[in-house]
PDB file of N, CA and C in Angstrom:
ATOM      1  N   UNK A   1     139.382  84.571 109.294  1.00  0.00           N
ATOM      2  CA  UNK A   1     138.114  83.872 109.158  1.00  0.00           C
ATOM      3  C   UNK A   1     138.323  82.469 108.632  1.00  0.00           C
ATOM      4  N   UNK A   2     139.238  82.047 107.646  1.00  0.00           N
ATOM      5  CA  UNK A   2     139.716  81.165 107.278  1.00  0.00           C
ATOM      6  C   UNK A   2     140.058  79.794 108.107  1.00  0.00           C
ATOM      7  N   UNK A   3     140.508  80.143 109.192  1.00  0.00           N
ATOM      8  CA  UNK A   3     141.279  79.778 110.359  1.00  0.00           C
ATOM      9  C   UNK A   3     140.020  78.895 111.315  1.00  0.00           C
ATOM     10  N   UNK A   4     138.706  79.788 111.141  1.00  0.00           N
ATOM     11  CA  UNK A   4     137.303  79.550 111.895  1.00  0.00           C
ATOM     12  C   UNK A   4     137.191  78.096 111.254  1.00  0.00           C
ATOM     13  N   UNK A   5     136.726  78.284 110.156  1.00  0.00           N
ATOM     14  CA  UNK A   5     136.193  77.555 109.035  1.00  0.00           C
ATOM     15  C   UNK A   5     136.878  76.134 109.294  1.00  0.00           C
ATOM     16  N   UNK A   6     138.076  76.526 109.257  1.00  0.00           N
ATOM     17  CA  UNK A   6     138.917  75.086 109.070  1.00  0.00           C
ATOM     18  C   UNK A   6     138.698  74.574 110.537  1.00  0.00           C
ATOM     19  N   UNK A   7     139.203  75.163 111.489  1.00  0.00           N
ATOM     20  CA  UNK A   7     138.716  74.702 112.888  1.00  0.00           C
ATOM     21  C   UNK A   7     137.552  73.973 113.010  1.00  0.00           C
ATOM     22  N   UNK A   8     136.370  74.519 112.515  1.00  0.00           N
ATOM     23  CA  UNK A   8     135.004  74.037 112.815  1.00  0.00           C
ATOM     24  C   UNK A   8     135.256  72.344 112.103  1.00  0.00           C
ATOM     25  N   UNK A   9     135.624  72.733 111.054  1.00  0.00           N
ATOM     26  CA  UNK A   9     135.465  71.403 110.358  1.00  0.00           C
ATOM     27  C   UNK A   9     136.490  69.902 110.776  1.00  0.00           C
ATOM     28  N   UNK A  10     137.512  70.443 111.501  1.00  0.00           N
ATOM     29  CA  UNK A  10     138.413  69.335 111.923  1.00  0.00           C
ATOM     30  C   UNK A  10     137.980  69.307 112.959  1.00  0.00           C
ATOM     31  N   UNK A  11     136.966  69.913 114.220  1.00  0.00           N
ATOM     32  CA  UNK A  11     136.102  69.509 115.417  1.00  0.00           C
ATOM     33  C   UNK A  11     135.367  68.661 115.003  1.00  0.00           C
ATOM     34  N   UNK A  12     134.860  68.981 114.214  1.00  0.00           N
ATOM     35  CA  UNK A  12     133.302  68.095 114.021  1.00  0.00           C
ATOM     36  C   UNK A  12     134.080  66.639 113.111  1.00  0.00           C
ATOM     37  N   UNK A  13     135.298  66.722 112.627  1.00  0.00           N
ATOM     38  CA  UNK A  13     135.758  65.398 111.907  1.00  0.00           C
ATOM     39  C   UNK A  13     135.376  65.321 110.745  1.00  0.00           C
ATOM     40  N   UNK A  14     136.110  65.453 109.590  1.00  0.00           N
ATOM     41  CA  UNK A  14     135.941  64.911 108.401  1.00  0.00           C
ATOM     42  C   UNK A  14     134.506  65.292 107.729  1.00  0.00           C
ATOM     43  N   UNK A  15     133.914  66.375 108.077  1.00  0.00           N
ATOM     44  CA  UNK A  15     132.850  67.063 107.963  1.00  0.00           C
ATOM     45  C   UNK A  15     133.600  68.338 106.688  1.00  0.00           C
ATOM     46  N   UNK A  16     133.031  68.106 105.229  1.00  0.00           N
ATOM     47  CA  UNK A  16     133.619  68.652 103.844  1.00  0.00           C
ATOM     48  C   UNK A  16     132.668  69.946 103.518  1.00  0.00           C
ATOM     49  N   UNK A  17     133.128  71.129 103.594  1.00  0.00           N
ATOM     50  CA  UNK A  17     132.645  72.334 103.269  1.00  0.00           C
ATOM     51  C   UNK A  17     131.183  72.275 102.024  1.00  0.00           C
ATOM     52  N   UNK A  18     130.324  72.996 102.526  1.00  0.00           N
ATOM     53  CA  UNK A  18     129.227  72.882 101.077  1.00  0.00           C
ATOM     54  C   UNK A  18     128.733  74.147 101.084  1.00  0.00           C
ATOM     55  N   UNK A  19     128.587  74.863  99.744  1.00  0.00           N
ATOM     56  CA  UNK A  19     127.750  75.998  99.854  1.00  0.00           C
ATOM     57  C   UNK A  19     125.951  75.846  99.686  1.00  0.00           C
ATOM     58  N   UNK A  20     125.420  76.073  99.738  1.00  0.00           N
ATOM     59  CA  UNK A  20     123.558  76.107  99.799  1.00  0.00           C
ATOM     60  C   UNK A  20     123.525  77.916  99.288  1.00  0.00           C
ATOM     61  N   UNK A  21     122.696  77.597  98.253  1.00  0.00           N
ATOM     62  CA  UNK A  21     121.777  78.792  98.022  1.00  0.00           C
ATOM     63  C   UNK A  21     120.065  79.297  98.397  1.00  0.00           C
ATOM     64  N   UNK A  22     119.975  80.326  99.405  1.00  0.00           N
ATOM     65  CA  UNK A  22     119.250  80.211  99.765  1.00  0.00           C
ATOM     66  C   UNK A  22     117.835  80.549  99.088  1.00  0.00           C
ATOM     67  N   UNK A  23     116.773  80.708  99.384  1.00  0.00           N
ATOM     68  CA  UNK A  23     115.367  81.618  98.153  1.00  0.00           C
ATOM     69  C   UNK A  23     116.048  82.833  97.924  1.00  0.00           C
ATOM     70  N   UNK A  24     116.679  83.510  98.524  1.00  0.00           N
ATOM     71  CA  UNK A  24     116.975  85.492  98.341  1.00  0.00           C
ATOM     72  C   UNK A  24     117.942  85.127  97.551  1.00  0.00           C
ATOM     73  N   UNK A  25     118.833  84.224  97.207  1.00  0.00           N
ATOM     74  CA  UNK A  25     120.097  84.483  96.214  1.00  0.00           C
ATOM     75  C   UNK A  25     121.466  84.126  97.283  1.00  0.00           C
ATOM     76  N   UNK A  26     121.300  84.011  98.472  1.00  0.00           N
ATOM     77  CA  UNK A  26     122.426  84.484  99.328  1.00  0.00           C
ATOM     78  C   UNK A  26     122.967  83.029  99.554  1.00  0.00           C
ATOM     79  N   UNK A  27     124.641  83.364  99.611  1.00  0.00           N
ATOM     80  CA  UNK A  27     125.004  81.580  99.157  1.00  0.00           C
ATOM     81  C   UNK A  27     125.124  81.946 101.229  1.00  0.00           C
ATOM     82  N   UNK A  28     125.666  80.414 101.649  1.00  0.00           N
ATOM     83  CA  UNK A  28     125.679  79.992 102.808  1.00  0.00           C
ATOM     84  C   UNK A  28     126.580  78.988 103.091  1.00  0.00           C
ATOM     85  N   UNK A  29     127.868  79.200 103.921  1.00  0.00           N
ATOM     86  CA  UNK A  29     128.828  78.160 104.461  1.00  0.00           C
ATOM     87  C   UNK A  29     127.976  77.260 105.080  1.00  0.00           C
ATOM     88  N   UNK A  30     127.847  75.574 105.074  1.00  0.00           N
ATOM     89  CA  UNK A  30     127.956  74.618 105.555  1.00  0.00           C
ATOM     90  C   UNK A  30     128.952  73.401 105.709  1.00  0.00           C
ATOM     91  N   UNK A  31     128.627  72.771 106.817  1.00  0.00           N
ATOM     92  CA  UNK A  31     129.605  71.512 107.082  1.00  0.00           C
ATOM     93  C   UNK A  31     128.632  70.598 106.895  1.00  0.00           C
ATOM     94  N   UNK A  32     129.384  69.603 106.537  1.00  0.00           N
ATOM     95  CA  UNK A  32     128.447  67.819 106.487  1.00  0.00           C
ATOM     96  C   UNK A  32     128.606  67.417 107.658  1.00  0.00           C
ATOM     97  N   UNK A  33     127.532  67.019 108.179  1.00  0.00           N
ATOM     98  CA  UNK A  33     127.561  65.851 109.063  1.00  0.00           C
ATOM     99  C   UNK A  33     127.320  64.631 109.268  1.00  0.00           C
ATOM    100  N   UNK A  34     128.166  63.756 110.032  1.00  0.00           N
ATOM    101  CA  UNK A  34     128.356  62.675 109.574  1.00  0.00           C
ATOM    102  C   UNK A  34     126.374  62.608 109.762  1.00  0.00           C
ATOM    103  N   UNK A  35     125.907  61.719 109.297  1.00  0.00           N
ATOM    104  CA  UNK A  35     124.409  61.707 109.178  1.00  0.00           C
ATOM    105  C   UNK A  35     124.170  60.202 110.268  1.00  0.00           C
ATOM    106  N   UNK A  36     124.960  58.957 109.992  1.00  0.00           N
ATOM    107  CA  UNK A  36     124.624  58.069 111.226  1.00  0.00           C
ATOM    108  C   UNK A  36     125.057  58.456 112.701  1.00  0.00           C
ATOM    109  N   UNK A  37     125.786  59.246 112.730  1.00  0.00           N
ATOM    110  CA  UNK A  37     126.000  59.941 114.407  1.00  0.00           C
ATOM    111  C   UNK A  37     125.711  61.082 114.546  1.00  0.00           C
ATOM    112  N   UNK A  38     124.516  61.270 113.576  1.00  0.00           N
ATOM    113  CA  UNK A  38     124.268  63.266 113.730  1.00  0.00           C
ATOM    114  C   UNK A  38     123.792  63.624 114.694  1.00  0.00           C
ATOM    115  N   UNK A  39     124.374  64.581 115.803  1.00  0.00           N
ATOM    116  CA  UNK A  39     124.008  65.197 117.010  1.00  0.00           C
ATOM    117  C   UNK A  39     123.874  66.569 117.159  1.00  0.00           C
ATOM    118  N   UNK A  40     122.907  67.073 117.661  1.00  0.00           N
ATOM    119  CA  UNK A  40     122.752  68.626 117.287  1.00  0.00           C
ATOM    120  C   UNK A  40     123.504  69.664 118.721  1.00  0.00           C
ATOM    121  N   UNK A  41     123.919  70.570 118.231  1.00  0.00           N
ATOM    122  CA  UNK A  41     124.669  71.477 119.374  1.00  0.00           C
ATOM    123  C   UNK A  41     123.394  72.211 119.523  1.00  0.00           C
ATOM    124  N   UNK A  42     123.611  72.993 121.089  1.00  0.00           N
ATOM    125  CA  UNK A  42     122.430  74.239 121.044  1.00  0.00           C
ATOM    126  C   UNK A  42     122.241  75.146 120.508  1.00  0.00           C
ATOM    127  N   UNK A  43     122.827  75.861 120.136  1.00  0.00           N
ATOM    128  CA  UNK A  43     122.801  76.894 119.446  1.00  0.00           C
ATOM    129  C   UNK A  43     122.947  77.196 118.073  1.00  0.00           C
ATOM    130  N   UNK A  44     123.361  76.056 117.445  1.00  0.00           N
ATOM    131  CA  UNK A  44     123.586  75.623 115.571  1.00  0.00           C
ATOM    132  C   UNK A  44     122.430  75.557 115.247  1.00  0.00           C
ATOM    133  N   UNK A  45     122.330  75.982 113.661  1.00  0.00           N
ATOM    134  CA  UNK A  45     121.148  75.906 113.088  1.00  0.00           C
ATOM    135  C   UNK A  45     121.328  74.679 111.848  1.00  0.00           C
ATOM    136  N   UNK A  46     120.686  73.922 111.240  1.00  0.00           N
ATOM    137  CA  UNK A  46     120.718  72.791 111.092  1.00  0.00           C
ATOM    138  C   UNK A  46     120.042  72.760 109.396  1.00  0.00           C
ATOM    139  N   UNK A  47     120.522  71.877 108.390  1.00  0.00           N
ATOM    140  CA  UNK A  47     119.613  71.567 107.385  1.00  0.00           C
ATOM    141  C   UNK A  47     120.059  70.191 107.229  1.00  0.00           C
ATOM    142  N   UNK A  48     119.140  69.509 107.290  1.00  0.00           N
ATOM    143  CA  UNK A  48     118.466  68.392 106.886  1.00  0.00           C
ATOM    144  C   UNK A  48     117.710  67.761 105.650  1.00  0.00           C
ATOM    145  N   UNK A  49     118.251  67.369 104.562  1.00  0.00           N
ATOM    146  CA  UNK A  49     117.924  66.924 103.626  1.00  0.00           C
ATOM    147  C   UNK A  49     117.931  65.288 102.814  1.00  0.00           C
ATOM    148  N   UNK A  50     117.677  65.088 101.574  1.00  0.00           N
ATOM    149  CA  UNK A  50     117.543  64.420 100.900  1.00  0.00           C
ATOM    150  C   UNK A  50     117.846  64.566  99.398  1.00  0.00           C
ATOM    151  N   UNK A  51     118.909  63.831  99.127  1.00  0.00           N
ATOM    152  CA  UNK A  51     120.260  64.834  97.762  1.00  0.00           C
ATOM    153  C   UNK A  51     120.126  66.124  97.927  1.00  0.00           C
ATOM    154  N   UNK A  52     119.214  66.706  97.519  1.00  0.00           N
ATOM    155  CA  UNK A  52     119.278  68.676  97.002  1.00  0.00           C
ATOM    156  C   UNK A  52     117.693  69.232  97.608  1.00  0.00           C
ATOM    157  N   UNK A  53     116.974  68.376  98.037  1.00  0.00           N
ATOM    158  CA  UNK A  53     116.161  68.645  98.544  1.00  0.00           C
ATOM    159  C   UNK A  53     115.800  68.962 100.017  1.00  0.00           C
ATOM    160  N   UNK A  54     115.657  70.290 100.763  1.00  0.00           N
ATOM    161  CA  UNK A  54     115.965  70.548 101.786  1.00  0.00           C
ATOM    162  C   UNK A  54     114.334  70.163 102.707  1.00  0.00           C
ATOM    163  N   UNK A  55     115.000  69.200 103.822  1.00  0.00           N
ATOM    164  CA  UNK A  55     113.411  68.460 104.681  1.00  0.00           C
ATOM    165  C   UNK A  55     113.075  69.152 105.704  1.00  0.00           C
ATOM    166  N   UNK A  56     114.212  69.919 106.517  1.00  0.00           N
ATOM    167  CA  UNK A  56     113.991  70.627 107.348  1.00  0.00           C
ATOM    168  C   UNK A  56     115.078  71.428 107.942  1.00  0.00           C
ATOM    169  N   UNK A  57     114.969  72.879 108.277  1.00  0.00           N
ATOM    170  CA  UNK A  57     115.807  73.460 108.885  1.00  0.00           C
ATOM    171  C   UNK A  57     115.691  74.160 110.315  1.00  0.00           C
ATOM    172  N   UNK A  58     116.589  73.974 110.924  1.00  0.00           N
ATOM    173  CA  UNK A  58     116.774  74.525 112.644  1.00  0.00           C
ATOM    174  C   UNK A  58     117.398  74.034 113.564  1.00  0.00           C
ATOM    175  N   UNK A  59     117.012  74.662 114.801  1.00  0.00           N
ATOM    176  CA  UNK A  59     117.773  74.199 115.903  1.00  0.00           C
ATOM    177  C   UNK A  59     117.094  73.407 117.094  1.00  0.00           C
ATOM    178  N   UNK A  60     117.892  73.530 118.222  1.00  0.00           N
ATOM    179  CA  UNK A  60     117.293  72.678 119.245  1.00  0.00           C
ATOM    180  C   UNK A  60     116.272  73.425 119.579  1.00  0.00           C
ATOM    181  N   UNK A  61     115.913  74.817 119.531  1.00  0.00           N
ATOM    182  CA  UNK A  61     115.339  75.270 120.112  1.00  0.00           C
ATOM    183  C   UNK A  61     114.057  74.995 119.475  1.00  0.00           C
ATOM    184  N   UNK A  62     114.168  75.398 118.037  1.00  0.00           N
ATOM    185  CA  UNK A  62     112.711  74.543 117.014  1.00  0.00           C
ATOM    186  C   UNK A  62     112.560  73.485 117.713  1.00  0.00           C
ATOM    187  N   UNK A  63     112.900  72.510 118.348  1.00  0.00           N
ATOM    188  CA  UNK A  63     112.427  70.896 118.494  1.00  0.00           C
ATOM    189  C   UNK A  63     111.547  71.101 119.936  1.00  0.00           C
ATOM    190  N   UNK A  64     111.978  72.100 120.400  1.00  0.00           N
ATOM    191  CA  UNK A  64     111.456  72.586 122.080  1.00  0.00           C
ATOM    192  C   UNK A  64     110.060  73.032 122.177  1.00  0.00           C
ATOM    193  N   UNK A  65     110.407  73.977 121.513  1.00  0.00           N
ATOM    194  CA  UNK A  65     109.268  75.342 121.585  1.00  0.00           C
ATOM    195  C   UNK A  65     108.380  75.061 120.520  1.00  0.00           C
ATOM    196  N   UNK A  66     108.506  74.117 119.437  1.00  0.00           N
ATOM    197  CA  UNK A  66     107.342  74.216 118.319  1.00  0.00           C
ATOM    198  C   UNK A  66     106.911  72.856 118.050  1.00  0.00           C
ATOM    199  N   UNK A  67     105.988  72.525 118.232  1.00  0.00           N
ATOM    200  CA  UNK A  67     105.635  70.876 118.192  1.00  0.00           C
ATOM    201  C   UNK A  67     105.329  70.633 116.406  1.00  0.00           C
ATOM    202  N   UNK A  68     105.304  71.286 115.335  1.00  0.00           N
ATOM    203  CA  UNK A  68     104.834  71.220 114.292  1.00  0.00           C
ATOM    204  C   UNK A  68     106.409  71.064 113.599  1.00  0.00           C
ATOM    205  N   UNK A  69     107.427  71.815 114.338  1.00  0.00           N
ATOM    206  CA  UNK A  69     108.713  71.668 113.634  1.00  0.00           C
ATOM    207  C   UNK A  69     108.992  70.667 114.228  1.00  0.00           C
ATOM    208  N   UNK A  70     108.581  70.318 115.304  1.00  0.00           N
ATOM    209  CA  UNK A  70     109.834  68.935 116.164  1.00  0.00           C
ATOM    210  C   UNK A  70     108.745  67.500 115.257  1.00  0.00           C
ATOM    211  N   UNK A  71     107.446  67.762 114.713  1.00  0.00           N
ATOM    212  CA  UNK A  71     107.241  66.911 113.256  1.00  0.00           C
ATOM    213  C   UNK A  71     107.379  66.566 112.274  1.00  0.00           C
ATOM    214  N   UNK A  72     108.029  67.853 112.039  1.00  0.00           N
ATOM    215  CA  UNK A  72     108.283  67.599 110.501  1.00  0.00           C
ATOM    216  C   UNK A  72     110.330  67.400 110.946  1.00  0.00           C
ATOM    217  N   UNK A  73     111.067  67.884 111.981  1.00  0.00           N
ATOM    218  CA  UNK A  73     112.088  66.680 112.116  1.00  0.00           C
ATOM    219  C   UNK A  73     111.859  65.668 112.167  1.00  0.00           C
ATOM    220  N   UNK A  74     111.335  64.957 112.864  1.00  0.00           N
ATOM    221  CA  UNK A  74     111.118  63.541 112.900  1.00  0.00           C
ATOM    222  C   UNK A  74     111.001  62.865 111.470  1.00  0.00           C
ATOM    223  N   UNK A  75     109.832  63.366 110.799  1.00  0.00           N
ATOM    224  CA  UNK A  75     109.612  62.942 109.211  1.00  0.00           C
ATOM    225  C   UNK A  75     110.921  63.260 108.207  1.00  0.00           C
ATOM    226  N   UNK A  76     111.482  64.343 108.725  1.00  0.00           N
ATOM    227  CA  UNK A  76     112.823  64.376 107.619  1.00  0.00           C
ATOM    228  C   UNK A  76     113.923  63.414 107.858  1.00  0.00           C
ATOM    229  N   UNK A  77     113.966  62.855 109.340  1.00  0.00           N
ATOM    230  CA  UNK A  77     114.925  62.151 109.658  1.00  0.00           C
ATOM    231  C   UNK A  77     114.851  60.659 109.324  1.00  0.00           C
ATOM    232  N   UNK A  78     113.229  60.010 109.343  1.00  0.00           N
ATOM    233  CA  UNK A  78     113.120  59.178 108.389  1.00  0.00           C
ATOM    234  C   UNK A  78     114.024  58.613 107.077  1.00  0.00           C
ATOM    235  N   UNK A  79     113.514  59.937 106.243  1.00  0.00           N
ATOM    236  CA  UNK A  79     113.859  59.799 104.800  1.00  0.00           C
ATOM    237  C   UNK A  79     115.342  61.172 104.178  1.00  0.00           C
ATOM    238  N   UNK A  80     115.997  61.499 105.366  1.00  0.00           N
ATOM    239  CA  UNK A  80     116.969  62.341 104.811  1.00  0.00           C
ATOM    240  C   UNK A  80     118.363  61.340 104.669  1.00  0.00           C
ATOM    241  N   UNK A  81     118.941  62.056 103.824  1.00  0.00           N
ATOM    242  CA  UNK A  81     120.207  60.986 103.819  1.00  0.00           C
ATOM    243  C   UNK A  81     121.566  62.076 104.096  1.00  0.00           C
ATOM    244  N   UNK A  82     121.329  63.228 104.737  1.00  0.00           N
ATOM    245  CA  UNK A  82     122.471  64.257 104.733  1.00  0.00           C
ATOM    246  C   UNK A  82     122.170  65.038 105.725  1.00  0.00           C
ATOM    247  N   UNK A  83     123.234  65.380 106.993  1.00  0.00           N
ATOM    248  CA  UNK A  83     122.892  66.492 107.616  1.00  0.00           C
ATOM    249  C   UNK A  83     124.320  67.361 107.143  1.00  0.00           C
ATOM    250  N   UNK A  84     123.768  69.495 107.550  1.00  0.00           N
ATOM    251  CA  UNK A  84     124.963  70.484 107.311  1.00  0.00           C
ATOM    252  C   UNK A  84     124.497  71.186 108.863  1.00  0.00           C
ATOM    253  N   UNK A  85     125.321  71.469 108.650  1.00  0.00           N
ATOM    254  CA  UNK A  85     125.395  72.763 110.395  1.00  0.00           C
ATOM    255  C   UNK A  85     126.016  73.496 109.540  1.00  0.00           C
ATOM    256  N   UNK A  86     125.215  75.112 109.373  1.00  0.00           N
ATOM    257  CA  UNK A  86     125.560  76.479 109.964  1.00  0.00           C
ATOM    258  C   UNK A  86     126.881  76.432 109.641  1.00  0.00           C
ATOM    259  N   UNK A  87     127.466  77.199 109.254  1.00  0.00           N
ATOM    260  CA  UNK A  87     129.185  77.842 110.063  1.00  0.00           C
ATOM    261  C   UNK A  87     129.064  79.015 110.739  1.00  0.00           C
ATOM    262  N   UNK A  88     128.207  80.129 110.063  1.00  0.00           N
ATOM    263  CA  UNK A  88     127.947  81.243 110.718  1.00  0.00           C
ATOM    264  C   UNK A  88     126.310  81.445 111.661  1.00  0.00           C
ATOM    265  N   UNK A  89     126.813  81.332 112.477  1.00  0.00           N
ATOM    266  CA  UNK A  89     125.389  81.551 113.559  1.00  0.00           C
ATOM    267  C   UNK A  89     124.881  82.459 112.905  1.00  0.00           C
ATOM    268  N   UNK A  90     123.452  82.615 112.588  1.00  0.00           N
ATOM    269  CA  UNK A  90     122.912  83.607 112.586  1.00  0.00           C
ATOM    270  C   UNK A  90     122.291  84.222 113.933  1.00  0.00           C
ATOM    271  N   UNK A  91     122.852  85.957 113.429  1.00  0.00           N
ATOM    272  CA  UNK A  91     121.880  86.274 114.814  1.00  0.00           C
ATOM    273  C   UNK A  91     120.752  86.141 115.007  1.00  0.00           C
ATOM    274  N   UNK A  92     120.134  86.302 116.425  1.00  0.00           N
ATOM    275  CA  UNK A  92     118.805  86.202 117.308  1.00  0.00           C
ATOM    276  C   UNK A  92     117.764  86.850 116.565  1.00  0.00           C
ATOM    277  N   UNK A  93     118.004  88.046 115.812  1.00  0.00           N
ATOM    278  CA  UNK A  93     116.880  88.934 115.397  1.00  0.00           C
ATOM    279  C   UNK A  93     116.779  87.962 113.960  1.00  0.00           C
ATOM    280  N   UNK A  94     117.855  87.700 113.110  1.00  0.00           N
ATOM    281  CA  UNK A  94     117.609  86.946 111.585  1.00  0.00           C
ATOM    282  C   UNK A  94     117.471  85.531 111.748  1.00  0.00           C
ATOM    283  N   UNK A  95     117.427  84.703 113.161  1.00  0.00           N
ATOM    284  CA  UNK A  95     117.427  83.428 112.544  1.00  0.00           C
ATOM    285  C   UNK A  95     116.032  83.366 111.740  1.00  0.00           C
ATOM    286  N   UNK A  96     114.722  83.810 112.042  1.00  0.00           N
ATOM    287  CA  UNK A  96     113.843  83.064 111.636  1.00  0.00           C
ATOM    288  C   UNK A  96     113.375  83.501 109.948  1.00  0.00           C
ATOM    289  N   UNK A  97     114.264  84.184 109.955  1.00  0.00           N
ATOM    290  CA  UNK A  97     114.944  84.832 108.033  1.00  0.00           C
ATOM    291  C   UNK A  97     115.181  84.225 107.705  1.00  0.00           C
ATOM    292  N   UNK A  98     116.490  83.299 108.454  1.00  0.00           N
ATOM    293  CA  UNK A  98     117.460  82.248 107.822  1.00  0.00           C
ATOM    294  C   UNK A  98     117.303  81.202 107.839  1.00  0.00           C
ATOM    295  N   UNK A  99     116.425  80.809 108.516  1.00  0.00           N
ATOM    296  CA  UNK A  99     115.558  79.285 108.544  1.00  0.00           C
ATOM    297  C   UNK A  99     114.414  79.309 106.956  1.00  0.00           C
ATOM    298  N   UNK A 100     113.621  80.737 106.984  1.00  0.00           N
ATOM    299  CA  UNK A 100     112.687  80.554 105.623  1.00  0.00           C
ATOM    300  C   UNK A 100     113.507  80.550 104.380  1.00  0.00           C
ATOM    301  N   UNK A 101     115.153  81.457 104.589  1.00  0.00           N
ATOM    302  CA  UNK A 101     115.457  81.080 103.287  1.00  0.00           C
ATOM    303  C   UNK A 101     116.329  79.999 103.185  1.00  0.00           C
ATOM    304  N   UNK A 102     116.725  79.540 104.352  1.00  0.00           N
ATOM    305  CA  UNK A 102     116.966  77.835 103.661  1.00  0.00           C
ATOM    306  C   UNK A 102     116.095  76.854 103.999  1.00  0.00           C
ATOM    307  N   UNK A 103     115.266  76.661 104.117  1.00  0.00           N
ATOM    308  CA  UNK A 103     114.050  76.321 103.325  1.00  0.00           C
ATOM    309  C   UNK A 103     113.605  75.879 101.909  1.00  0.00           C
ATOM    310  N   UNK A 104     114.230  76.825 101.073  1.00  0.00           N
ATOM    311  CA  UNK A 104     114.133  77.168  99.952  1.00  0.00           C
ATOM    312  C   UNK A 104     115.178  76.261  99.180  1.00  0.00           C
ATOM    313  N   UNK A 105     116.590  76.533  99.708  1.00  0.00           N
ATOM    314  CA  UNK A 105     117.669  76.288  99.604  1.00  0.00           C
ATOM    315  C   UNK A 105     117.963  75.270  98.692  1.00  0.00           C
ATOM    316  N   UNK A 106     119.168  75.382  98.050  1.00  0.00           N
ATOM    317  CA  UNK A 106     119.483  73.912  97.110  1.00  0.00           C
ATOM    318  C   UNK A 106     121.207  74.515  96.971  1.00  0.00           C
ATOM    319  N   UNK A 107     121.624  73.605  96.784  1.00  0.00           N
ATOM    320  CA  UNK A 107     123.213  73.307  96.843  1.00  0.00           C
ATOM    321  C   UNK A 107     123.897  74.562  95.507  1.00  0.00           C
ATOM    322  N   UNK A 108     124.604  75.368  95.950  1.00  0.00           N
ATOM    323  CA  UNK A 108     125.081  75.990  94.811  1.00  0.00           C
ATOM    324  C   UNK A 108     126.121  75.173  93.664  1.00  0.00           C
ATOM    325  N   UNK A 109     125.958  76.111  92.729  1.00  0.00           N
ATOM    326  CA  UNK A 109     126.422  75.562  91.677  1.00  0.00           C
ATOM    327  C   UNK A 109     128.061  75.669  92.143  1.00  0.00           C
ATOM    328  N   UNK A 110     128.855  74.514  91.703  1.00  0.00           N
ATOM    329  CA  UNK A 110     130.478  74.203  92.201  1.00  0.00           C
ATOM    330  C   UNK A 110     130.304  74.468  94.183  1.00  0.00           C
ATOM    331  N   UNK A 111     129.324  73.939  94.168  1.00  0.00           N
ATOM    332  CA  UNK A 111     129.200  74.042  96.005  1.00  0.00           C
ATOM    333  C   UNK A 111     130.405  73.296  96.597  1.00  0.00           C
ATOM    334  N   UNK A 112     130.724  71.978  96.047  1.00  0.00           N
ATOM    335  CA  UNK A 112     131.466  71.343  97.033  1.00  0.00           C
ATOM    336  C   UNK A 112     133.047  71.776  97.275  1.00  0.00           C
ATOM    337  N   UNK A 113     133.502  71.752  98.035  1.00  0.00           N
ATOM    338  CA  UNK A 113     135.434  72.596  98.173  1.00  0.00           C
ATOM    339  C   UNK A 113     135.929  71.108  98.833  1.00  0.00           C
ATOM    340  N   UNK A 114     137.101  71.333  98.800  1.00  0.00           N
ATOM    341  CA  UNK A 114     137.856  70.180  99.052  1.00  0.00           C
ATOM    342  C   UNK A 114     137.751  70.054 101.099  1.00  0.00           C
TER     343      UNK A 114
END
């Protein structure tokens, strides 16, 4: 699994491991993205913030199918200064679990790894 992790992060470039805690307690692998060339994959799920404050979370498919989320992206992208992608997809049946609890979300305590 180790092996994943590191992969993902030398694809995406210089993108530094972060944990997020979500509302339920449950910590969560993320990558940084660079934020002036942030581009979203299809199937990644996405948080979008401002220091520790989370503006919006999801995917392409939120920006498609829901005109109230593809608003409140727009407004986070304004004023966010940080994007993370996901490491672990959530499945089809939990994304919309894993979108309300990071939502919630704020950076765990000793979140950042080298």
């Amino acid at each position: 699994m180790a092996g994943t992790v590191e992969n993902n992060v030398l694809i995406h470039g210089f993108g530094r491991l972060s944990n997020w805690q979500g509302r339920s307690g449950r910590t969560y692998g993320m990558v940084s993205e660079n934020f002036d060339h942030f581009a979203m994959g299809d199937a990644d799920l996405y948080l979008i913030a401002k220091g520790s404050h989370v503006l919006w979370v999801g995917s392409t498919n939120e920006l498609v199918s829901d005109p109230m989320s593809r608003t409140r992206f727009r407004l986070a992208l304004d004023c966010a200064d940080r994007a993370f992608r996901l490491l672990s997809p959530a499945a089809a049946a939990q994304r919309l679990a894993t979108i309300w609890d990071l939502e919630g979300a704020e950076p765990a305590a000793g979140a950042q790894a080298a």
